[in-house]
C-alpha atoms as a PDB file:
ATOM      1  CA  UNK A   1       0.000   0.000   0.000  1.00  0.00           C
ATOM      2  CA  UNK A   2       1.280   3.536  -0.928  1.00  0.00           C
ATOM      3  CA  UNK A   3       1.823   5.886   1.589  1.00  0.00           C
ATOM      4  CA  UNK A   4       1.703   9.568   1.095  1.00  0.00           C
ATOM      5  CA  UNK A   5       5.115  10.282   1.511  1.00  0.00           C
ATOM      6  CA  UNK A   6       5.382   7.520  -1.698  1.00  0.00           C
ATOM      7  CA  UNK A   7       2.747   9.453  -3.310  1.00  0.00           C
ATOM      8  CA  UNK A   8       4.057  12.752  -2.861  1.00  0.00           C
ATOM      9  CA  UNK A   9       6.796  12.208  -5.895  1.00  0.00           C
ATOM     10  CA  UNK A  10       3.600  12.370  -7.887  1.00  0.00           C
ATOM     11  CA  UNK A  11       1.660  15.302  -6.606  1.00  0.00           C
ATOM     12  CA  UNK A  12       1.611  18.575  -8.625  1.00  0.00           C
ATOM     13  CA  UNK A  13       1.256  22.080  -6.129  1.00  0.00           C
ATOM     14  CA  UNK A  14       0.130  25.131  -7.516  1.00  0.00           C
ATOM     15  CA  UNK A  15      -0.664  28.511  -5.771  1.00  0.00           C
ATOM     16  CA  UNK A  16      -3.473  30.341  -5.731  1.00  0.00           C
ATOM     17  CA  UNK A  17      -2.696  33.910  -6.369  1.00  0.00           C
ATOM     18  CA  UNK A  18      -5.617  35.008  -8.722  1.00  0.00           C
ATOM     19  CA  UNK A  19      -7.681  37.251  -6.432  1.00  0.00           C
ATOM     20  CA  UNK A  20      -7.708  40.818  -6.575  1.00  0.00           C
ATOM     21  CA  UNK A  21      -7.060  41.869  -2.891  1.00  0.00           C
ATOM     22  CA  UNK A  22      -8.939  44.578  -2.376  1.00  0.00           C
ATOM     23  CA  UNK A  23      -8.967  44.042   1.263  1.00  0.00           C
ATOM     24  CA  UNK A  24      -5.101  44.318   1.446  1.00  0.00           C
ATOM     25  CA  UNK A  25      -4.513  47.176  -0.568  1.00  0.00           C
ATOM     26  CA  UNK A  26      -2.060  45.234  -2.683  1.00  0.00           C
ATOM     27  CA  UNK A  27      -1.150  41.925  -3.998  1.00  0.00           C
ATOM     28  CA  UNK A  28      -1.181  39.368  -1.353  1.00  0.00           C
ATOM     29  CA  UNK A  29       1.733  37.732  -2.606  1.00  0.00           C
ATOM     30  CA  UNK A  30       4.063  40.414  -3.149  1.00  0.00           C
ATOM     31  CA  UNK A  31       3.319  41.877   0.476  1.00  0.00           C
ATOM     32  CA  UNK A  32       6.302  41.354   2.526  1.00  0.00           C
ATOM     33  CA  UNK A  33       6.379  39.038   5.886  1.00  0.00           C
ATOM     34  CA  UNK A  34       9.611  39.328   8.219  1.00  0.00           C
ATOM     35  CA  UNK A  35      11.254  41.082   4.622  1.00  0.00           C
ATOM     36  CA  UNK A  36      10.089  38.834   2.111  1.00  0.00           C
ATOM     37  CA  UNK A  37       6.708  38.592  -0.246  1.00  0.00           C
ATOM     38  CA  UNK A  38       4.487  36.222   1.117  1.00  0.00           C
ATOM     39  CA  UNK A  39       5.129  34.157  -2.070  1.00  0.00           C
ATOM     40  CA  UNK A  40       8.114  32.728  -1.223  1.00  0.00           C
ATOM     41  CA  UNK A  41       7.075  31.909   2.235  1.00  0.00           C
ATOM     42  CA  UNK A  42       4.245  29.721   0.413  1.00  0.00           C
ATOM     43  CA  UNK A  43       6.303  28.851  -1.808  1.00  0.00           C
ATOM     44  CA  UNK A  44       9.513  27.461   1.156  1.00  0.00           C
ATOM     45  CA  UNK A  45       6.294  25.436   2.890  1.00  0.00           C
ATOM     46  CA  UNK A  46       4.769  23.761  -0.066  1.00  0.00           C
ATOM     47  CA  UNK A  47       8.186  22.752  -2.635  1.00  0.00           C
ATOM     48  CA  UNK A  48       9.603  20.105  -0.624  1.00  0.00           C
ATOM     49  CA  UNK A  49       6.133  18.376  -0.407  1.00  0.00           C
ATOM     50  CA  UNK A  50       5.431  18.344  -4.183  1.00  0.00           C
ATOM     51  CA  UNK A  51       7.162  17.045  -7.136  1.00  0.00           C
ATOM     52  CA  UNK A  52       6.539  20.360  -9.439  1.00  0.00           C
ATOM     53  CA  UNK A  53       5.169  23.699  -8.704  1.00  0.00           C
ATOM     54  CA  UNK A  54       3.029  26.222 -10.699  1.00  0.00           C
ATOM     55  CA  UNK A  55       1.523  30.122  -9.947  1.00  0.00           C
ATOM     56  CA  UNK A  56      -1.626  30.728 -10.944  1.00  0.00           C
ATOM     57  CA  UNK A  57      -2.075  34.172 -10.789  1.00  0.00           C
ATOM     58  CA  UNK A  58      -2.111  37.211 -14.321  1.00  0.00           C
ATOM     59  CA  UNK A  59      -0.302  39.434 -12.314  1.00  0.00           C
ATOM     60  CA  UNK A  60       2.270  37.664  -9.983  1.00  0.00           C
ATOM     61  CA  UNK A  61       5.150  35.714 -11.210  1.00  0.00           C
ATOM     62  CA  UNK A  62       8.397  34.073  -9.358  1.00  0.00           C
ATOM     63  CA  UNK A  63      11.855  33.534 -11.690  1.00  0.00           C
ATOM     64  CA  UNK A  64      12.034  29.631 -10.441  1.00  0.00           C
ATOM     65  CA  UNK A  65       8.336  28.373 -11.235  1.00  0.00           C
ATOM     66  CA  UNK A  66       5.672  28.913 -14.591  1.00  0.00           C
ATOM     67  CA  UNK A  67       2.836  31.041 -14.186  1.00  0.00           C
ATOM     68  CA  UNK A  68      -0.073  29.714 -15.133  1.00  0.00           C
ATOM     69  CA  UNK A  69      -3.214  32.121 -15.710  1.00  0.00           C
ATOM     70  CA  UNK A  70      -6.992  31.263 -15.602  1.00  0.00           C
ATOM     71  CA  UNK A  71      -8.497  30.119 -18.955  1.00  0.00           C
ATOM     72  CA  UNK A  72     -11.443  31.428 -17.934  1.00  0.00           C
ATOM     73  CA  UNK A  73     -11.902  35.348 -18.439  1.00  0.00           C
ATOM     74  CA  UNK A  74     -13.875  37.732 -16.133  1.00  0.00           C
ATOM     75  CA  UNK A  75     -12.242  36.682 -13.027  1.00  0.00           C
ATOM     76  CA  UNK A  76     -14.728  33.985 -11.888  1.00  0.00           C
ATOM     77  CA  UNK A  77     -13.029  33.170  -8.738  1.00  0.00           C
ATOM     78  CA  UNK A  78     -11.029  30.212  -7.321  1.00  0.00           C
ATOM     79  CA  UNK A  79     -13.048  27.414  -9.305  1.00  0.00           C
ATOM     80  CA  UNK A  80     -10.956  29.134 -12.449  1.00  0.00           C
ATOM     81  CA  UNK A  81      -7.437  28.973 -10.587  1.00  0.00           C
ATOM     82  CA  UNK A  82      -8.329  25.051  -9.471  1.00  0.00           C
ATOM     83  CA  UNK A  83      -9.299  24.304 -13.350  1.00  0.00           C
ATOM     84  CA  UNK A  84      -6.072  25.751 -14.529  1.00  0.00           C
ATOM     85  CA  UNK A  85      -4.472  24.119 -11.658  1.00  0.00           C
ATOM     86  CA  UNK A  86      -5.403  20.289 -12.845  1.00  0.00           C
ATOM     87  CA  UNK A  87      -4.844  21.349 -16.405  1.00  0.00           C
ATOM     88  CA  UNK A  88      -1.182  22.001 -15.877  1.00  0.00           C
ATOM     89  CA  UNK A  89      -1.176  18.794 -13.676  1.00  0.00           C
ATOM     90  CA  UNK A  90      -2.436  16.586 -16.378  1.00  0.00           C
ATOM     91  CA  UNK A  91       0.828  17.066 -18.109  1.00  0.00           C
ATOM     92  CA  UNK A  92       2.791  15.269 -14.786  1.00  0.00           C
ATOM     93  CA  UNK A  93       2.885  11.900 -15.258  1.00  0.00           C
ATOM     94  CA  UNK A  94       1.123   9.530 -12.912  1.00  0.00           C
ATOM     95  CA  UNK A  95      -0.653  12.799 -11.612  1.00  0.00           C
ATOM     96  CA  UNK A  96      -3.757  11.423  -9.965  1.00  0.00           C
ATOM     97  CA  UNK A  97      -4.204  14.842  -7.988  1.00  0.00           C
ATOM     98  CA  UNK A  98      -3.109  18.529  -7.593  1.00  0.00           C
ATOM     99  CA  UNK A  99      -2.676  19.769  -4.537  1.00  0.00           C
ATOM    100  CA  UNK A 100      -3.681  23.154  -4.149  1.00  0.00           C
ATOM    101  CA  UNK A 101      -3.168  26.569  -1.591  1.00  0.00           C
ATOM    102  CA  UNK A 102      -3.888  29.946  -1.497  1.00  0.00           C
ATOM    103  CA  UNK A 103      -1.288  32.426  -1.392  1.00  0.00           C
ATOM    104  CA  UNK A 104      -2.099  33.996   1.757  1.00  0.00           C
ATOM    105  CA  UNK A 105      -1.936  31.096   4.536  1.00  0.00           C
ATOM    106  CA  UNK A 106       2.032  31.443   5.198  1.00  0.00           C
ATOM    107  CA  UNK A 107       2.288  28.600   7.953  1.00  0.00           C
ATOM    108  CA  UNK A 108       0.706  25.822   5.851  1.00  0.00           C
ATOM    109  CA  UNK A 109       1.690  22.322   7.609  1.00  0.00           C
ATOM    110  CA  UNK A 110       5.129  21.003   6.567  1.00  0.00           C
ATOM    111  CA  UNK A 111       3.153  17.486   6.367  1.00  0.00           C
ATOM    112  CA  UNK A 112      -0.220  19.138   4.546  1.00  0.00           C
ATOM    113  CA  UNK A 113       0.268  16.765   1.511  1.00  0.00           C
ATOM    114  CA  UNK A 114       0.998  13.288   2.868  1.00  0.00           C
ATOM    115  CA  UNK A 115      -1.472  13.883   5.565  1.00  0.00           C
ATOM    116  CA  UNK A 116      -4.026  14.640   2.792  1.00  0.00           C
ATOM    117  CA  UNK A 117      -3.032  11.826   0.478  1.00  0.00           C
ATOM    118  CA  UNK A 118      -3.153   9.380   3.582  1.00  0.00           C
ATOM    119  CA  UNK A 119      -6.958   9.982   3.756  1.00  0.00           C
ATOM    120  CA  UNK A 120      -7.636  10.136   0.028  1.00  0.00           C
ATOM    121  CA  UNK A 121      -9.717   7.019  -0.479  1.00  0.00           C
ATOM    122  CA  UNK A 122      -9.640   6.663  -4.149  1.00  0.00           C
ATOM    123  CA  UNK A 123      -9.020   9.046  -7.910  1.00  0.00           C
ATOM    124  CA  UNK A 124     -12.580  10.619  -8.028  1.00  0.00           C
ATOM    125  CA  UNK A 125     -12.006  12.121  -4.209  1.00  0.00           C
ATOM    126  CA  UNK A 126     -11.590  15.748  -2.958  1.00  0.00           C
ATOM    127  CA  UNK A 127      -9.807  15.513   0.088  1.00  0.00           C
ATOM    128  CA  UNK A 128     -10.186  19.149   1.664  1.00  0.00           C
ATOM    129  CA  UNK A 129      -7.578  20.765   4.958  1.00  0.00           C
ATOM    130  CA  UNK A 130     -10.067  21.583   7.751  1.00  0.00           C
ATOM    131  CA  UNK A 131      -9.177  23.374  11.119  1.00  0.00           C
ATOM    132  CA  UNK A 132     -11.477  24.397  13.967  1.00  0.00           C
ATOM    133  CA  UNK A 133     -14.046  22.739  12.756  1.00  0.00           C
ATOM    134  CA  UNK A 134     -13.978  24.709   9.498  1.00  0.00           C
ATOM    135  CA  UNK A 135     -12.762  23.144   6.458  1.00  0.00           C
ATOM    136  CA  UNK A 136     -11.086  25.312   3.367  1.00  0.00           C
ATOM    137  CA  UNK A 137     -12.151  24.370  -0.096  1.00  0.00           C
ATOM    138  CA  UNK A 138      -8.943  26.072  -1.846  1.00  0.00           C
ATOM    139  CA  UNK A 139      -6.319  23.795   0.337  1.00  0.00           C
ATOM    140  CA  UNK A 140      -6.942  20.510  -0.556  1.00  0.00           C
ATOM    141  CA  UNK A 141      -5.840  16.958  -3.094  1.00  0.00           C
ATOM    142  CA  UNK A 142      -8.670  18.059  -6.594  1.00  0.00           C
ATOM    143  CA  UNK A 143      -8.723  15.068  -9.319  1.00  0.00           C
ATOM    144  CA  UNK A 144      -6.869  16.454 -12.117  1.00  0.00           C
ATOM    145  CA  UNK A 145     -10.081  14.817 -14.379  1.00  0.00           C
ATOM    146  CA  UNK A 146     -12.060  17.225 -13.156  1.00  0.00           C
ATOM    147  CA  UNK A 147     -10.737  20.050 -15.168  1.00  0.00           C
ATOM    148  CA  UNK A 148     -13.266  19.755 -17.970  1.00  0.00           C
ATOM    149  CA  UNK A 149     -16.725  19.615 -15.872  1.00  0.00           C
ATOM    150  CA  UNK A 150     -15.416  22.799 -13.932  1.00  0.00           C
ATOM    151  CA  UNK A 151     -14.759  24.508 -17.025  1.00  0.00           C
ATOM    152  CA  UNK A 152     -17.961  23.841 -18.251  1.00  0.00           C
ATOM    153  CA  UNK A 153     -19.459  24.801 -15.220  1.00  0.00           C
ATOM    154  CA  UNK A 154     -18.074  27.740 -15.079  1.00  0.00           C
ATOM    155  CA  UNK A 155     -19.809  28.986 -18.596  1.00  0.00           C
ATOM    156  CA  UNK A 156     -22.982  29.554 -16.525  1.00  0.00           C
ATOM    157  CA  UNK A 157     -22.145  32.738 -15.123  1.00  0.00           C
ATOM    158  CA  UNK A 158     -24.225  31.567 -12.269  1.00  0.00           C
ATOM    159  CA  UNK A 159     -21.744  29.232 -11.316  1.00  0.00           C
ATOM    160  CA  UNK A 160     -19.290  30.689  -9.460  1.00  0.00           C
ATOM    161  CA  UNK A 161     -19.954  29.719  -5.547  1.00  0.00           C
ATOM    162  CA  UNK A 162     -17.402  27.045  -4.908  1.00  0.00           C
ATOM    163  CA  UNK A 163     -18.742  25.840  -2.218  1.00  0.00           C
ATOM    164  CA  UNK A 164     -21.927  24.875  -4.385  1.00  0.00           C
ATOM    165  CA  UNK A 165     -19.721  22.821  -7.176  1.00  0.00           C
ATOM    166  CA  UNK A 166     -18.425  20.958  -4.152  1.00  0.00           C
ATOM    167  CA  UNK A 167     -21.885  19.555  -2.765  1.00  0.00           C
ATOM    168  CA  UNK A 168     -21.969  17.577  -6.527  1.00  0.00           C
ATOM    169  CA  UNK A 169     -18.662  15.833  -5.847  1.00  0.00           C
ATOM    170  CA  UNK A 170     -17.264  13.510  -3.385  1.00  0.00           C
ATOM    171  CA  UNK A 171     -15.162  15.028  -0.637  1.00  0.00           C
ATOM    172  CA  UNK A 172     -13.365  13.964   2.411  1.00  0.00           C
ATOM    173  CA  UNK A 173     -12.232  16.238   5.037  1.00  0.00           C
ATOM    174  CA  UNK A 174      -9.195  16.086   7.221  1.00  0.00           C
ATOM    175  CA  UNK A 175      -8.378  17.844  10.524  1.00  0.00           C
ATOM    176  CA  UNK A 176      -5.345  19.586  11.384  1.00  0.00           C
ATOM    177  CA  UNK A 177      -4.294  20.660  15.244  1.00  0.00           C
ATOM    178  CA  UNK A 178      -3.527  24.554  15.821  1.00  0.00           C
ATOM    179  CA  UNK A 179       0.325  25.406  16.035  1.00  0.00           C
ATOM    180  CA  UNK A 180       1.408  26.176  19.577  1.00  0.00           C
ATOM    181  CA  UNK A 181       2.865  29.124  19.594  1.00  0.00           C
ATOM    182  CA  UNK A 182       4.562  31.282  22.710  1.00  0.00           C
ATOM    183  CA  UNK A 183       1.312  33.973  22.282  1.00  0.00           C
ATOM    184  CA  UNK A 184      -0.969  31.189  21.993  1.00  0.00           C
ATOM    185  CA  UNK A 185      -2.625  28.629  19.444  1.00  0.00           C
ATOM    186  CA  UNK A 186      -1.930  29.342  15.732  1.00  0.00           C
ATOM    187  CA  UNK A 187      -4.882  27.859  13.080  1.00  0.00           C
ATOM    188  CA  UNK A 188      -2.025  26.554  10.756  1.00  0.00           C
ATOM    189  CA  UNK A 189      -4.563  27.822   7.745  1.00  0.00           C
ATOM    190  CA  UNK A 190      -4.462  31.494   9.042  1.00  0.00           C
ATOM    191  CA  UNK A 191      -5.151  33.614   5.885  1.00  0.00           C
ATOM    192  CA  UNK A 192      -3.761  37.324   5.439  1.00  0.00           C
ATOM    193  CA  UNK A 193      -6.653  39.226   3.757  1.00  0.00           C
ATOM    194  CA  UNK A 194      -5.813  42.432   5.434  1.00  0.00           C
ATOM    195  CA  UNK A 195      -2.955  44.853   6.554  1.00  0.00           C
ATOM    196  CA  UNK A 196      -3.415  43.862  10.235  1.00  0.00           C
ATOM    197  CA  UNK A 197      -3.520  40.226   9.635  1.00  0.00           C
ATOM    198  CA  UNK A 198       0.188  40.817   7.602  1.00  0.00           C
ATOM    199  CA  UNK A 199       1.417  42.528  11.296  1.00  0.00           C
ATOM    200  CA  UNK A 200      -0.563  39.503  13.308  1.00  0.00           C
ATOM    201  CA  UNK A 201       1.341  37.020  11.112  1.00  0.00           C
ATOM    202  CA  UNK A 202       4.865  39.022  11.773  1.00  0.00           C
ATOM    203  CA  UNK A 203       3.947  38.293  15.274  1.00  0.00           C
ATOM    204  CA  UNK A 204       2.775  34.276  14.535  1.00  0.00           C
ATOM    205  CA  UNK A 205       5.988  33.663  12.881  1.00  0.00           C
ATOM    206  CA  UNK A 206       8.432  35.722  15.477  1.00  0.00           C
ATOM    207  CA  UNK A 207       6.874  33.097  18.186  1.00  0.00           C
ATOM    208  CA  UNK A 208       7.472  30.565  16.029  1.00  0.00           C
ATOM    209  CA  UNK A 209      11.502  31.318  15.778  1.00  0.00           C
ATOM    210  CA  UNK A 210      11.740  32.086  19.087  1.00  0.00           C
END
């Protein structure tokens, strides 16, 4: 039986990094946490735990990894970015699965993947991160065959709630434990949207090298 670290040589990661952040004031990814963008802190959590990683974003790029923009125009929200996501995955061999994150939780667990791809049950399975009882539909294993039906989906401009596409398809959840920190419990999925969650997360990761 393979394990998830096995499984892990085969897993595409791509980023998230399509939205338009009008709550921050600028692009999430380029903001800078403890002097660097926010990027490459994604970017140091998720590349040892994939074989091959994309952005998928029309406005932020990194020299070391493609960027791979929506095929879908209009800006029809994260289903686009998880379409484009297990398009560029089809082209990994062996690719069951792409495993994807937003650009804006910078203390994703080092052990996010195998964790997720020891609870994935079979090749037509979402397997979805949860924490406190809430689970986040952009961090999680998505079958790269489901690239055409979300497409497709998306054509109804109707369509855009995630959330919605995800009560037609199978999905499994997994819970991960908040991050002890020295100023208390850290929800490892703690998203930046705003300029005082960037200084909250300066704090979060301080505690965390102390």
């Amino acid at each position: 039986m393979m394990t998830g670290r096995s499984r892990s040589h085969t897993l595409p990661g791509v980023v998230l990094a399509g939205g338009l952040s009008r709550r921050m004031g600028q692009s999430k990814g380029a903001a800078l946490l403890a002097g660097k963008p926010m990027l490459d802190h994604i970017i140091a959590r998720l590349l040892p735990q994939v074989c091959t990683l994309a952005i998928n974003s029309s406005h932020l790029s990194h020299p070391d990894f493609p960027t791979i923009a929506d095929s879908v125009a209009d800006q029809p929200g994260p289903l686009a970015g998880i379409a484009r996501a297990m398009q560029f995955a089809q082209k990994v061999p062996d690719a069951s699965h792409v495993l994807t994150v937003p650009v804006d939780t910078p203390f994703l667990p080092h052990d996010l993947a195998t964790t997720l791809l020891d609870a994935l049950p079979g090749k037509e399975t979402v397997v979805l991160a949860r924490s406190n009882g809430r689970a986040h539909p952009v961090i999680g294993l998505w079958p790269v065959t489901l690239a055409e039906e979300i497409t497709l989906w998306l054509k109804n401009p109707q369509n855009r709630k995630l959330m919605v596409f995800l009560q037609t398809l199978n999905v499994v959840s997994v819970d991960f434990d908040a991050i002890e920190t020295a100023i208390g419990p850290l929800d490892p999925f703690f998203n930046v949207n705003t300029p005082d969650d960037l200084a909250q997360a300066e704090h979060y990761l301080k505690a965390l090298q102390s």
